[in-house]
Protein backbone atom coordinates (compact mmCIF):
# COMPACT_ATOMS: atom_id res chain seq x y z
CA UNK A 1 -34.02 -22.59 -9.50
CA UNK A 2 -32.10 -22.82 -12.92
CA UNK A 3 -32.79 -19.11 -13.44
CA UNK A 4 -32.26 -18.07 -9.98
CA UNK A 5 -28.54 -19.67 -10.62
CA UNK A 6 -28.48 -17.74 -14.01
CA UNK A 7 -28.99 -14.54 -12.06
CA UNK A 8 -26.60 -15.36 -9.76
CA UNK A 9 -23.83 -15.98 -11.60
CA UNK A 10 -24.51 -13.17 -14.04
CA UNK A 11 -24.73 -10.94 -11.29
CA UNK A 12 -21.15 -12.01 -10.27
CA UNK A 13 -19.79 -12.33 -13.71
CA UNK A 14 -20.55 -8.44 -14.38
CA UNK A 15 -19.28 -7.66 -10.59
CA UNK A 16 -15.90 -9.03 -11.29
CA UNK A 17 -15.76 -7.48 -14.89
CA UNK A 18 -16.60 -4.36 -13.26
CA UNK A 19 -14.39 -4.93 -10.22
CA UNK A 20 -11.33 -5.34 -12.80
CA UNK A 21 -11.92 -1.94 -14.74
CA UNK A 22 -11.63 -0.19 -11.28
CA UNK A 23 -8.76 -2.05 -10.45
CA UNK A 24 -6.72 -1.25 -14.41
CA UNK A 25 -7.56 2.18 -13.10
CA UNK A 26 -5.74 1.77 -9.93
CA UNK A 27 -2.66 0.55 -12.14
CA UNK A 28 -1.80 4.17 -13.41
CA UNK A 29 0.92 6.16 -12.29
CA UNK A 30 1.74 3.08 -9.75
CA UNK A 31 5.74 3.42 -8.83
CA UNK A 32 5.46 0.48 -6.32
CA UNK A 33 3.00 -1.87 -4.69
CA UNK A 34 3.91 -4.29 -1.93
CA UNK A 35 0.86 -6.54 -1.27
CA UNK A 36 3.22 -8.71 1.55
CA UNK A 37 1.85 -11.63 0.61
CA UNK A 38 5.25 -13.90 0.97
CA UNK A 39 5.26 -16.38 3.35
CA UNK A 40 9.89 -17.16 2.96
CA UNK A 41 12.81 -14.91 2.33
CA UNK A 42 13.40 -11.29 3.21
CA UNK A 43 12.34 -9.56 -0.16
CA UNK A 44 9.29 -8.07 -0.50
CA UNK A 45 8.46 -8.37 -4.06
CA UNK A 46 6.62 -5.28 -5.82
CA UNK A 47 4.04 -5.98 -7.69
CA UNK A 48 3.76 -2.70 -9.55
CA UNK A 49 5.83 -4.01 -12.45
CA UNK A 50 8.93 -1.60 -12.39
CA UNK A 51 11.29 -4.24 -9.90
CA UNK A 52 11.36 -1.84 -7.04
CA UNK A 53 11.41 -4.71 -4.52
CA UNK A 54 12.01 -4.37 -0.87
CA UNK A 55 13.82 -5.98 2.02
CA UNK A 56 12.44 -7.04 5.22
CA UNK A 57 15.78 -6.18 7.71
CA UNK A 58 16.47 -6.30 11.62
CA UNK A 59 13.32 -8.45 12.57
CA UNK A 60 11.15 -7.79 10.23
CA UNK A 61 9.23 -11.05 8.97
CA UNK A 62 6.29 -12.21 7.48
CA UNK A 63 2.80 -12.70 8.96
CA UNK A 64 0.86 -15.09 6.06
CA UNK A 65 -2.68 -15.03 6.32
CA UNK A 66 -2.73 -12.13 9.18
CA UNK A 67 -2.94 -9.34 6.57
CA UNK A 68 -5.99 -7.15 5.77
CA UNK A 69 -5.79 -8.65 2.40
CA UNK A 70 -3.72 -11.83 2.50
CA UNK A 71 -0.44 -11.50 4.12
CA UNK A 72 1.14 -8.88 6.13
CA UNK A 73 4.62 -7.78 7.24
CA UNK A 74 5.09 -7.81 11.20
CA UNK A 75 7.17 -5.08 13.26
CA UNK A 76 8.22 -5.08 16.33
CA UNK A 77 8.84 -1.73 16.85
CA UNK A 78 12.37 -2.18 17.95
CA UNK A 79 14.10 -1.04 14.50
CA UNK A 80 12.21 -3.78 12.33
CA UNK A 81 11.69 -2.30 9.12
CA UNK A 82 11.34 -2.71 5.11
CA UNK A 83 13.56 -1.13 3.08
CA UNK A 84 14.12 -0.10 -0.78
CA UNK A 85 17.11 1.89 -0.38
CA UNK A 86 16.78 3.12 -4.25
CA UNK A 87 13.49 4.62 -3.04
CA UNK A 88 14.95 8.03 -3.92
CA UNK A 89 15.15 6.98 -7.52
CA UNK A 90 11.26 6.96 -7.55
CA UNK A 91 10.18 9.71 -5.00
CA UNK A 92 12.62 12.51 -6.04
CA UNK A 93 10.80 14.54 -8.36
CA UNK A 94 7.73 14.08 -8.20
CA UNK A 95 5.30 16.93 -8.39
CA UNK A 96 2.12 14.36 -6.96
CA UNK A 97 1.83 11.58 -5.17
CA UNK A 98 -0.61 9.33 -3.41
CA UNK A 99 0.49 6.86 -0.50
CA UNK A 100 -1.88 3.89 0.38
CA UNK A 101 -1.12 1.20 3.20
CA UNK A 102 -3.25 -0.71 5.81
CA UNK A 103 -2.18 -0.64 9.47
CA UNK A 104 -2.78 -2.16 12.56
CA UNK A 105 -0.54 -0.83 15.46
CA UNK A 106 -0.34 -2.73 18.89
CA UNK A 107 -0.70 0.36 21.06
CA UNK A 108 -2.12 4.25 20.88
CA UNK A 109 -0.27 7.14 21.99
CA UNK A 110 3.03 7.09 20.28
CA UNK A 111 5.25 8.53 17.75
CA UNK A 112 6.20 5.55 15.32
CA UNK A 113 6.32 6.24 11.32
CA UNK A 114 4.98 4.34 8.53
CA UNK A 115 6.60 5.64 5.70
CA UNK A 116 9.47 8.04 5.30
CA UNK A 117 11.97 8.55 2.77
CA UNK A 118 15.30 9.29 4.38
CA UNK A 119 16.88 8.05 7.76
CA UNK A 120 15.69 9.68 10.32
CA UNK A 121 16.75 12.60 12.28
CA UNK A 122 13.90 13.56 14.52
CA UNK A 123 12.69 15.59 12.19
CA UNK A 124 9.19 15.74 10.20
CA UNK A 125 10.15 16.14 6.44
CA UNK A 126 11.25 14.68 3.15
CA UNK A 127 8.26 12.69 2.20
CA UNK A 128 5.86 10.04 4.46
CA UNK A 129 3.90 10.06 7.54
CA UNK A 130 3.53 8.28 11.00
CA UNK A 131 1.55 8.17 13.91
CA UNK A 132 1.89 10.81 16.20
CA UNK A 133 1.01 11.38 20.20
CA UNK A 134 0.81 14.60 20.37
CA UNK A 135 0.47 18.07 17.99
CA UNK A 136 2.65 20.49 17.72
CA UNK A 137 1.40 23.34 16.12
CA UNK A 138 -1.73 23.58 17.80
CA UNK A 139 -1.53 22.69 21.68
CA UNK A 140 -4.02 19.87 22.53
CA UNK A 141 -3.48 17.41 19.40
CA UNK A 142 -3.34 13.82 20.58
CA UNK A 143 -3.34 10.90 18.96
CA UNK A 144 -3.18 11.66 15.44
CA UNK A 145 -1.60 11.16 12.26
CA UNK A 146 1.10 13.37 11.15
CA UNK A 147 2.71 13.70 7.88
CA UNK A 148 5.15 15.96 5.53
CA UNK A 149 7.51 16.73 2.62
CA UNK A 150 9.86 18.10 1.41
CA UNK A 151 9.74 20.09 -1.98
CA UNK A 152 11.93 22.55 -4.10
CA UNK A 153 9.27 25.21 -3.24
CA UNK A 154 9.94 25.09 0.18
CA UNK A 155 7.99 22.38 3.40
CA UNK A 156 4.95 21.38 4.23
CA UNK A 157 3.61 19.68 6.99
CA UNK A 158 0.31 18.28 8.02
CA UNK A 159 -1.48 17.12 11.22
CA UNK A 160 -4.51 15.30 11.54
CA UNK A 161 -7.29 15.44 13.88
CA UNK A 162 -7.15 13.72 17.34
CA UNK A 163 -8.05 10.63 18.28
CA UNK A 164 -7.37 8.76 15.68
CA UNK A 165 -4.64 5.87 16.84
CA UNK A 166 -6.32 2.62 16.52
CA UNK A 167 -5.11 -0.98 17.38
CA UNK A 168 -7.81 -1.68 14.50
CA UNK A 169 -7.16 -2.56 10.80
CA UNK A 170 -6.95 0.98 9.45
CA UNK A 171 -6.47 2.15 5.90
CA UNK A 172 -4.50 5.50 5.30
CA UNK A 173 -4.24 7.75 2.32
CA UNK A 174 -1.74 10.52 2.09
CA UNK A 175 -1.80 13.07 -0.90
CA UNK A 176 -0.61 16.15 -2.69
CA UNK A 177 -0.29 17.75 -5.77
CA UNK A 178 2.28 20.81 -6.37
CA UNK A 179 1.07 23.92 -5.24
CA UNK A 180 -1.48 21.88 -2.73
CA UNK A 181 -2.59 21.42 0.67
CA UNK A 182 -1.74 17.92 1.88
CA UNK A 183 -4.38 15.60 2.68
CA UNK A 184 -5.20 12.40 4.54
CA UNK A 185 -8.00 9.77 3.99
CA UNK A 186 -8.59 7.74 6.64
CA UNK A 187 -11.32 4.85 6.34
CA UNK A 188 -11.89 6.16 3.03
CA UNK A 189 -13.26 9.67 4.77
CA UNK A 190 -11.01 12.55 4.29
CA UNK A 191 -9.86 14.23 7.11
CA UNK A 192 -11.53 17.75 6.99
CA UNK A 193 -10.28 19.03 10.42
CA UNK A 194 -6.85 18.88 10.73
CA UNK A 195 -5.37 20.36 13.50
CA UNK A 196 -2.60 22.00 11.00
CA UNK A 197 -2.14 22.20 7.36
CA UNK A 198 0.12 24.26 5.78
CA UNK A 199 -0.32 26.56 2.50
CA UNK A 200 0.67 24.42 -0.59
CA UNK A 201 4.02 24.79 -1.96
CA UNK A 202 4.50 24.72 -5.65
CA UNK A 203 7.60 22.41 -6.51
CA UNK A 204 8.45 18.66 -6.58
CA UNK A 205 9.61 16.31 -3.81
CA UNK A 206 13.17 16.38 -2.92
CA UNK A 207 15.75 15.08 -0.30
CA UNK A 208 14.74 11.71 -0.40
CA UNK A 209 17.32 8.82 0.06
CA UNK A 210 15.44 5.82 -0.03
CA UNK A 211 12.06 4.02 1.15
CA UNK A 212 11.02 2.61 4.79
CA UNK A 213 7.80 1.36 5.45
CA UNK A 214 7.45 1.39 9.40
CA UNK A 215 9.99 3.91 9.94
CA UNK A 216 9.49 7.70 10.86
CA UNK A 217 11.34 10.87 11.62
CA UNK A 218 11.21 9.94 15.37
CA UNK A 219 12.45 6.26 14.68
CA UNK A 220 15.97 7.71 15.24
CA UNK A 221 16.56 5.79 18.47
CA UNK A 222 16.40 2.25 17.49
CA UNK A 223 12.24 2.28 17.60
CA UNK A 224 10.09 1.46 14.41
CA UNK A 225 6.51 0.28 13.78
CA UNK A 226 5.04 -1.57 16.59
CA UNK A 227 2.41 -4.15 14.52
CA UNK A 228 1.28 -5.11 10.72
CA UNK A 229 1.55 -3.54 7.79
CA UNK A 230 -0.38 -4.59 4.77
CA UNK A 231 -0.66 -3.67 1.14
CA UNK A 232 0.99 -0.44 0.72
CA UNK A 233 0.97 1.59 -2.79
CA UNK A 234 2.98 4.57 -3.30
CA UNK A 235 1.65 6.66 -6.84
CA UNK A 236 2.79 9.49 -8.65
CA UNK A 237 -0.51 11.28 -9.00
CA UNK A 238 -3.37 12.23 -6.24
CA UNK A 239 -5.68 9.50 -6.78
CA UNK A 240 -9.54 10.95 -6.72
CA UNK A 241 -12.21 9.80 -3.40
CA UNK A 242 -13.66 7.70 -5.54
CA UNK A 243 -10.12 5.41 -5.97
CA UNK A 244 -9.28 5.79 -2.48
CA UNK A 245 -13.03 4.34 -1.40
CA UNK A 246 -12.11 2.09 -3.89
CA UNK A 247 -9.32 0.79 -1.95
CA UNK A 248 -10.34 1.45 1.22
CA UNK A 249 -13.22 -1.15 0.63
CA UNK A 250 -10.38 -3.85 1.41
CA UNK A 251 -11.91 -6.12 -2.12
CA UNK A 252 -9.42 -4.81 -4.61
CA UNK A 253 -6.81 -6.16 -3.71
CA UNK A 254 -3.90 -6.40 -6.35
CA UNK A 255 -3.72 -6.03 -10.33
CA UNK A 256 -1.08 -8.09 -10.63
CA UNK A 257 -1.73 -11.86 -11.75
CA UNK A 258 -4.46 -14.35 -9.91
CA UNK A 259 -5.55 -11.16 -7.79
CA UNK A 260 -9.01 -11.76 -10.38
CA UNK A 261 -9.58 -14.67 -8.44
CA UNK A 262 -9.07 -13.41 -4.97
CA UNK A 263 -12.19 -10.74 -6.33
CA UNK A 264 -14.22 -13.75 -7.26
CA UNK A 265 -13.28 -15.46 -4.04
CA UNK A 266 -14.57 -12.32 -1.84
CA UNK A 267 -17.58 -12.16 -4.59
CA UNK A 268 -18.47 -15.64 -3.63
CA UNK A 269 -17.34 -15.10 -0.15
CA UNK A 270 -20.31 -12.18 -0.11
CA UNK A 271 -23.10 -14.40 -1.93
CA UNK A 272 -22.66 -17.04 1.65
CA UNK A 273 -23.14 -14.70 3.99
């Protein structure tokens, strides 16, 4: 029994040694990180180290515990939102990018964002992405996830396949590099049959104003995200299918400090079951 223990807990010592070198690699190029972990307060502190905190504004409050990882922020999807308005300061510019976040909407079929980078106008562009009930470009598209930017080389837009809207946790990854097609990751899988992607456009992100998480180009009637929002990492580089499985897996959780423990805790969490 005394060496069955040994095992044991050398088995979980090397997972969480292991478990940290993936997550110092999920550190670089990191521009913000809001785990929504607060349970008081309206600002959403980012945990990314460069101080670009957030505010929760018109409804927007705190769900502790209800998160896919910890907390989560709630919407109502009647104009609640979180805000950085010097989001521009950080998005402008770049010539890459990779945007992580959990959802976990209250209804299918609609048109609600969950990032953007500008107030909206009704119009897909700038930088983020949203759910979205129906296609555009290609007649037939329902229920998927749309997304786009803005560059100095010109647009680019993206839509996903159908049937995608879930009221179930879901993790989405949105990416590009300059001169690249856009893609989305969805469960860790990337989407490989979009209904429309355009030709990559070589220049860096521009027209941004500031950041909203659970607003989109539609939200320009008072509507926002209707449900959670969890853990949401904005990069300045594509991160590779390995990083995004990584934190699609739901156990790395946060770099920042005591997030070592919450990997042991889920370690030992896994040795119960």
């Amino acid at each position: 029994m005394r060496i069955l223990n040994w095992l044991i807990l050398t088995t979980l010592i090397v997972a969480v040694y292991l478990t940290s070198v993936a997550s110092a690699g999920l550190n670089d190029g990191l521009l913000i990180y809001l785990p929504f972990d607060e349970r008081s307060g309206q600002t959403a502190a980012d945990q990314s180290g460069n101080g670009n905190d957030a505010k929760l504004i018109d409804g927007a409050k705190w769900k502790p515990n209800g998160g896919k990882i910890g907390g989560a922020v709630e919407l109502d999807g009647a104009g609640a939102v979180v805000e950085d308005p010097n989001g521009a300061d950080y998005i402008n510019g770049l010539d890459a990018f990779t945007i992580s976040v959990w959802v976990k909407s209250d209804s299918v079929g609609h048109d609600r964002g969950i990032v953007f980078a500008t107030d909206p106008d009704g119009g897909d562009n700038t930088f983020g992405f949203c759910y979205d009930a129906a296609s555009w470009s290609t007649p037939g598209g329902t229920n998927l996830v749309k997304g786009a930017i803005s560059t100095t080389g010109g647009g680019q837009a993206y839509e996903g396949k159908s049937d995608v809207q879930t009221t179930d946790w879901q993790h989405l990854v949105f990416t590009w590099k300059s001169g690249e097609k856009l893609a989305l990751y969805i469960d860790g899988e990337l989407d490989d049959d979009p209904t429309h992607n355009d030709d990559g456009k070589v220049g860096t992100i521009s027209g941004a104003t500031k950041l909203f998480v659970g607003k989109g180009a539609k939200d320009n009637n008072g509507t926002s995200w209707p449900g959670l929002i969890d853990d949401i990492r904005i990069y300045d580089r594509a991160l590779t299918e390995a990083e995004i499985a990584d934190l699609a897996s739901g156990v790395l959780a946060v770099e920042a400090d005591g997030k070592l423990a919450t990997t042991w805790a889920h370690l030992k969490q896994r040795r119960t079951d």
